[in-house]
Protein backbone atom coordinates (compact mmCIF):
# COMPACT_ATOMS: atom_id res chain seq x y z
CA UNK A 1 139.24 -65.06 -13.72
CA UNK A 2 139.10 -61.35 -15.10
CA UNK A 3 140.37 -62.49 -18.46
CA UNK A 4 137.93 -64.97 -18.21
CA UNK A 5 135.20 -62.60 -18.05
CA UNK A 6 136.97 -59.84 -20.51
CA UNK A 7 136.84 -62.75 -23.13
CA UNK A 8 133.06 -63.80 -22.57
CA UNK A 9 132.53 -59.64 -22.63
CA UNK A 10 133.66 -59.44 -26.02
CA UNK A 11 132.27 -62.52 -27.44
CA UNK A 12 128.97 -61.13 -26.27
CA UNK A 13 129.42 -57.82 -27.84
CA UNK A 14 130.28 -59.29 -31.34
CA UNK A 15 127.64 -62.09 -31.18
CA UNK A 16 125.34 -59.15 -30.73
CA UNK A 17 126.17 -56.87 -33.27
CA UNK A 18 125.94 -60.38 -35.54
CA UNK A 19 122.59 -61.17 -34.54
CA UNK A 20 121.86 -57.14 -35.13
CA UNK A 21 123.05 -57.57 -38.37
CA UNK A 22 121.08 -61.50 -39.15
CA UNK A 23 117.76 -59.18 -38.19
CA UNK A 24 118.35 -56.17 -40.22
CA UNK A 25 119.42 -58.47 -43.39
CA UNK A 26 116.37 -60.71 -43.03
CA UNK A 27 114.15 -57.40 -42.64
CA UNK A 28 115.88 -55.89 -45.74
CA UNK A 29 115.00 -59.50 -47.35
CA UNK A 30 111.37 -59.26 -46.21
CA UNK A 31 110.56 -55.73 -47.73
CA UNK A 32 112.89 -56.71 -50.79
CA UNK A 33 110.00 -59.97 -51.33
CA UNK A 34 107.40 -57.67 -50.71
CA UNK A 35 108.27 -54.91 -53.61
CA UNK A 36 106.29 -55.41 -56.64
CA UNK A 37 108.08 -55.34 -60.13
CA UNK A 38 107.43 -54.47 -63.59
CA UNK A 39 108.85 -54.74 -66.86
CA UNK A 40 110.03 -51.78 -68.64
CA UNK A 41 112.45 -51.70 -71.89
CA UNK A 42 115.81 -50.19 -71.79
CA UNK A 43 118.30 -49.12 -74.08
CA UNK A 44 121.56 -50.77 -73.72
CA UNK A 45 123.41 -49.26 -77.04
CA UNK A 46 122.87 -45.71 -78.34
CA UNK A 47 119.96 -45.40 -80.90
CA UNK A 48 120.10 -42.19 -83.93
CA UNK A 49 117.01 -40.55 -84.03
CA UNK A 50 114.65 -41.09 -87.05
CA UNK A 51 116.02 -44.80 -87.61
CA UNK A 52 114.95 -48.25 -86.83
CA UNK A 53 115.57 -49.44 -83.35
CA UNK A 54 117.90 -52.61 -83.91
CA UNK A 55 116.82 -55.96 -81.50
CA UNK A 56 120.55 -55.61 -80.17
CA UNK A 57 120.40 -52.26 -78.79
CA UNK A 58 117.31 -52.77 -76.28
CA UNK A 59 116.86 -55.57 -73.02
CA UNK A 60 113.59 -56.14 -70.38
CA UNK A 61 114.57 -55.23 -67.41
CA UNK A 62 112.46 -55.35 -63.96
CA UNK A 63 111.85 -52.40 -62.47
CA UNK A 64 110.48 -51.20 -59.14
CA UNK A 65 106.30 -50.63 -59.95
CA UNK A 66 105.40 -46.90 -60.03
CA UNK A 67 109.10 -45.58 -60.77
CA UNK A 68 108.52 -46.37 -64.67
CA UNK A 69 106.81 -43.19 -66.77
CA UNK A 70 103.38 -44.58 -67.55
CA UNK A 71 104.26 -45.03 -71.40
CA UNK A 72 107.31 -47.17 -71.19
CA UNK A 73 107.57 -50.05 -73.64
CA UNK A 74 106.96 -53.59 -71.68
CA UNK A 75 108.15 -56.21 -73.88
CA UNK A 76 110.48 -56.46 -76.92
CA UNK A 77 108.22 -57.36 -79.12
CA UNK A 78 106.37 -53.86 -78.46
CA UNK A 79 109.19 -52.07 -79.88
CA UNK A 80 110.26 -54.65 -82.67
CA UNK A 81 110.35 -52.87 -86.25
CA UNK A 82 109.74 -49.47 -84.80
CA UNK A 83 111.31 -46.20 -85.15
CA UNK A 84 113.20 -44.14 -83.21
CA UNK A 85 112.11 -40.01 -83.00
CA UNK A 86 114.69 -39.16 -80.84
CA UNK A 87 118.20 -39.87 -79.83
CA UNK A 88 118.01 -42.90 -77.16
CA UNK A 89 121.34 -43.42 -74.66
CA UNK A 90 122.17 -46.47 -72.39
CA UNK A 91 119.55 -46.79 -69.10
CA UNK A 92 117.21 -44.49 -71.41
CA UNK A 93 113.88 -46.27 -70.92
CA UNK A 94 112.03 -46.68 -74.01
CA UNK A 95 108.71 -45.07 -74.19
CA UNK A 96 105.78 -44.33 -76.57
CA UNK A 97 106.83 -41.06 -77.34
CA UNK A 98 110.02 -42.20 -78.13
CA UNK A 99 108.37 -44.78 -81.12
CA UNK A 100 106.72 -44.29 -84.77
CA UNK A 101 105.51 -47.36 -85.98
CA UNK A 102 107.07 -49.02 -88.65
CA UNK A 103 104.15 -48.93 -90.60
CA UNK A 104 104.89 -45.27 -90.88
CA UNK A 105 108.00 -43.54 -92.29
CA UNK A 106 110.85 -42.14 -89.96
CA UNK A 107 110.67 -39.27 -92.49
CA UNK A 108 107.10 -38.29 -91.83
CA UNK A 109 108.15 -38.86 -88.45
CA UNK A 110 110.67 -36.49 -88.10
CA UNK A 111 108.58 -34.23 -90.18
CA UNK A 112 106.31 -34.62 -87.03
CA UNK A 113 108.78 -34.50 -84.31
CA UNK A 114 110.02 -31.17 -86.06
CA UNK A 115 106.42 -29.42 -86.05
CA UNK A 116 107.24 -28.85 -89.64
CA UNK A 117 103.52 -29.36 -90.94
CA UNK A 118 103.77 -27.08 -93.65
CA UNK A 119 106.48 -28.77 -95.09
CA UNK A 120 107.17 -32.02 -97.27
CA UNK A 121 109.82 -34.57 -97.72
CA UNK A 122 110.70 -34.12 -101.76
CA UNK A 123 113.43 -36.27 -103.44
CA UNK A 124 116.21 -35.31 -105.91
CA UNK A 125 118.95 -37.59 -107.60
CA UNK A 126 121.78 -35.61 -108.35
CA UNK A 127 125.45 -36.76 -109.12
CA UNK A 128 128.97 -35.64 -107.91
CA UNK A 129 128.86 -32.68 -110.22
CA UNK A 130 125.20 -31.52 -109.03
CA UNK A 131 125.46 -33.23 -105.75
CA UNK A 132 128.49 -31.43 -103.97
CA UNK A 133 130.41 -34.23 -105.00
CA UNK A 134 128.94 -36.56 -102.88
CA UNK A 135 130.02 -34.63 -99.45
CA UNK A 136 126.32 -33.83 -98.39
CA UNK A 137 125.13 -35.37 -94.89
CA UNK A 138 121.57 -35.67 -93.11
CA UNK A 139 120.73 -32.57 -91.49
CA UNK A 140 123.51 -30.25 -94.02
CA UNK A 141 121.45 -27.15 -94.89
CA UNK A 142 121.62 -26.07 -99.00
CA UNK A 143 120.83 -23.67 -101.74
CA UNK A 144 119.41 -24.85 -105.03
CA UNK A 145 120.46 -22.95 -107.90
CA UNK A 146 118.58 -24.09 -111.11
CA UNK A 147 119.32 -23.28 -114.83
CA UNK A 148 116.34 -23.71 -116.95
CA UNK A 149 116.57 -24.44 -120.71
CA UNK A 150 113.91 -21.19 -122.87
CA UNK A 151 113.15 -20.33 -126.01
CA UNK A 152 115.75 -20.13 -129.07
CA UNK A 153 115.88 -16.47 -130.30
CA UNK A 154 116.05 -14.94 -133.23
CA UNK A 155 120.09 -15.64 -133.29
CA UNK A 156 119.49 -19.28 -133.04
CA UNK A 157 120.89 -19.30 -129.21
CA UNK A 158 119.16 -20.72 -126.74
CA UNK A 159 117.83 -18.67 -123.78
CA UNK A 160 118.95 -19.99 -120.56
CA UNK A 161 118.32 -18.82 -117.06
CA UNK A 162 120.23 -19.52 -114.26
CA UNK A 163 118.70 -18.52 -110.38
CA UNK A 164 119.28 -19.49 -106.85
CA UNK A 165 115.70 -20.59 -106.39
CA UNK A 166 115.60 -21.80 -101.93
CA UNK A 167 118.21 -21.32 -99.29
CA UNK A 168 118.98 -23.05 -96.51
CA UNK A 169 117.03 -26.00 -97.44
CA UNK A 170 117.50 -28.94 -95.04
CA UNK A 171 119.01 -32.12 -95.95
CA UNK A 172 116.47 -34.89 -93.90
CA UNK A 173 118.06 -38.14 -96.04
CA UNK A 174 121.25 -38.71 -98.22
CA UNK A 175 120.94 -42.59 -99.58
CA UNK A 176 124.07 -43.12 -102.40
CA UNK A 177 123.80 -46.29 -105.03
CA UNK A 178 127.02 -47.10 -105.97
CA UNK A 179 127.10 -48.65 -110.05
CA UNK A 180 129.94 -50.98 -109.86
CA UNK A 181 129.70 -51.16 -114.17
CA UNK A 182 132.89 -50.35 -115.87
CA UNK A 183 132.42 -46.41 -116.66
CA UNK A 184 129.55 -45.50 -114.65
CA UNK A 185 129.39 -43.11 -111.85
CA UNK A 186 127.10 -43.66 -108.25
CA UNK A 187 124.04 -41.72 -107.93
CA UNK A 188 123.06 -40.10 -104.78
CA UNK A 189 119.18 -39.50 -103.57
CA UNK A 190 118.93 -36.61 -101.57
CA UNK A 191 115.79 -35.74 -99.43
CA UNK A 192 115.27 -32.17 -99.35
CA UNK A 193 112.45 -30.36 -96.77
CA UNK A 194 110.69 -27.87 -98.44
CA UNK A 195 107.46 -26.75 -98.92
CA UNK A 196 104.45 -27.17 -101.39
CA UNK A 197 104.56 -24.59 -103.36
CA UNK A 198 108.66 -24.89 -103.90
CA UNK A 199 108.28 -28.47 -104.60
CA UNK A 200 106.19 -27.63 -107.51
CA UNK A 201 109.34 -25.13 -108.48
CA UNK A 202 111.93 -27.91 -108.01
CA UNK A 203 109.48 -30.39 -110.17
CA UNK A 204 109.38 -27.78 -112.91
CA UNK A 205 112.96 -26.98 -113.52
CA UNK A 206 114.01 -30.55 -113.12
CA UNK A 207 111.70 -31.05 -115.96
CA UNK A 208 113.29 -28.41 -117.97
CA UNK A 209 116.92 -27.96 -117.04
CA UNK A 210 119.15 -28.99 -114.58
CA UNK A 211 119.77 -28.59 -110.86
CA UNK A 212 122.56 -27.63 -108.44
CA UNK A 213 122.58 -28.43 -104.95
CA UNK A 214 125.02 -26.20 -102.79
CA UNK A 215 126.36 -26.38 -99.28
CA UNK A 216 125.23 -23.56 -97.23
CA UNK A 217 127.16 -23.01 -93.48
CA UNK A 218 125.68 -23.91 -90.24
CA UNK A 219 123.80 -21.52 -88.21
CA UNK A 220 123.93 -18.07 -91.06
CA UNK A 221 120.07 -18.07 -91.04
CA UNK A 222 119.09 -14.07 -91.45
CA UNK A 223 122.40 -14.05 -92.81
CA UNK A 224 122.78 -14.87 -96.39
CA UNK A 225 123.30 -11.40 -97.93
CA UNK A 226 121.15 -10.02 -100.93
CA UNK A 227 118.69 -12.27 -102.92
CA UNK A 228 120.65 -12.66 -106.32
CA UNK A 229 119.44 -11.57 -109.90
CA UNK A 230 120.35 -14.82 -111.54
CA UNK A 231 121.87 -14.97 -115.08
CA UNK A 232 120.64 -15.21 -118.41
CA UNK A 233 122.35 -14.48 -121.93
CA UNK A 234 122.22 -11.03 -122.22
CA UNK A 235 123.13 -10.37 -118.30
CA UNK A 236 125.76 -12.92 -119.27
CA UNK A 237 127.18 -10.91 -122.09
CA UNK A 238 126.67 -7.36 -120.41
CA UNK A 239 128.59 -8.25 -117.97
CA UNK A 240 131.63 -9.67 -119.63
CA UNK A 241 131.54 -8.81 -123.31
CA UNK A 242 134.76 -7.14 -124.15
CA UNK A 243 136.82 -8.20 -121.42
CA UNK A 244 138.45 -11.08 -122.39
CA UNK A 245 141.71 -10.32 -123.55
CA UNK A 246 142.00 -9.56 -127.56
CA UNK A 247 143.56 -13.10 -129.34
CA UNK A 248 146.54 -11.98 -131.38
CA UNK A 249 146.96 -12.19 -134.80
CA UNK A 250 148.90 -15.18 -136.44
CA UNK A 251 152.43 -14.11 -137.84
CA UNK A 252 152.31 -13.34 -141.25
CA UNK A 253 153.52 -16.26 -143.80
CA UNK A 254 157.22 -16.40 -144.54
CA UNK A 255 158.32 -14.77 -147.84
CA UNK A 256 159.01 -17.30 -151.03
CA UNK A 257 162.45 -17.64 -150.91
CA UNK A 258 163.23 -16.39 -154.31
CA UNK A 259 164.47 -18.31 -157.54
């Protein structure tokens, strides 16, 4: 008879904790019908800053109402064909802030998200000789070094400057076209920021000469030593006339041999 009653003990004991556990999943059920939901769009794939947000790398997802920032995107189609001005990661929710429209540029909006108001997005084409040979990247900081074509003088030589005209310039686009024709070389566009007033400078010498584009390091801003002189033909020739090593004089002719 004791087991009897030991047995019915514990089958009471677990048929309560079941019926404890029935009432506290239908309650979390109730309050779980009860939550209101809203769409918000997510990232699911990492997005670059300053490029078009592909259809692949965002989903709708239902969120909890009121847990969303105010300016999150609520359909796909509100960020189809838009830009990205910042870097987006998995989970991060997509937001206006976060969006230039596509009927806008992703350089002006970089220019934008930079604060760089002041400054302008200027294009140059330059080749592997002028172009770093094709090693520049987006955000690469440069120097451009121009060599303007002057006046002949009186010698009938042309007078040529050479001068380190901007430092540090940064590199917002680098787009290459590749010429697949037999004995042609690819041309790179570079997108330099710079302001107004060097942008007429750039215009200038590219209409008159030629231009260089060199790689500068990362982080030597306050750094980059004296502002040079720049070269022209008689700094040239000051500076190394007379030390190039004297050319010998051919051997004198062999004798006749004689009769």
């Amino acid at each position: 008879m004791g087991g009897l009653k030991a047995n019915f003990g514990r089958y009471a004991l677990a048929g309560a904790i079941l019926c404890a556990l029935l009432a506290a999943w239908a309650n979390w059920q109730f309050l779980k019908s009860g939550e209101q939901k809203e769409p918000v769009v997510v990232a699911v794939k990492e997005i670059q800053p300053f490029a078009p947000i592909p259809e692949n790398a965002v989903e709708l997802r239902m969120v909890r109402k009121g847990t969303a920032p105010a300016d999150s995107a609520r359909s796909l189609e509100a960020v189809k064909g838009q830009y990205s001005r910042a870097l987006l990661l998995p989970d991060d929710t997509l937001r206006t802030a976060h969006l230039v429209s596509a009927n806008g540029s992703n350089l002006a909006a970089r220019l934008s998200q930079s604060k760089a108001y002041g400054k302008r997005a200027m294009a140059l084409q330059v080749n592997a000789a002028t172009g770093v040979a094709g090693t520049l990247r987006e955000g690469d900081p440069v120097d451009i070094l121009v060599a303007i074509q002057g006046a002949t003088t009186k010698a009938g030589q042309a007078s040529t400057l050479s001068k380190i005209i901007a430092r540090r310039v940064p590199v917002l686009l680098v787009q290459t076209n590749k010429d697949s024709g037999i004995g042609s070389s690819s041309q790179t566009t570079v997108v330099l920021e710079v302001t107004p007033d060097k942008a007429e400078e750039i215009a200038f010498a590219q209409a008159q000469g030629q231009i260089w584009l060199l790689t500068a390091p990362y982080e030597a801003a306050g750094n980059e030593g004296p502002d040079t002189q720049g070269v022209n033909l008689e700094t040239f020739l000051a500076k190394y006339r007379g030390t190039a090593t004297a050319t010998p004089e051919p051997a004198a002719a062999a004798a006749a041999p004689k009769r």
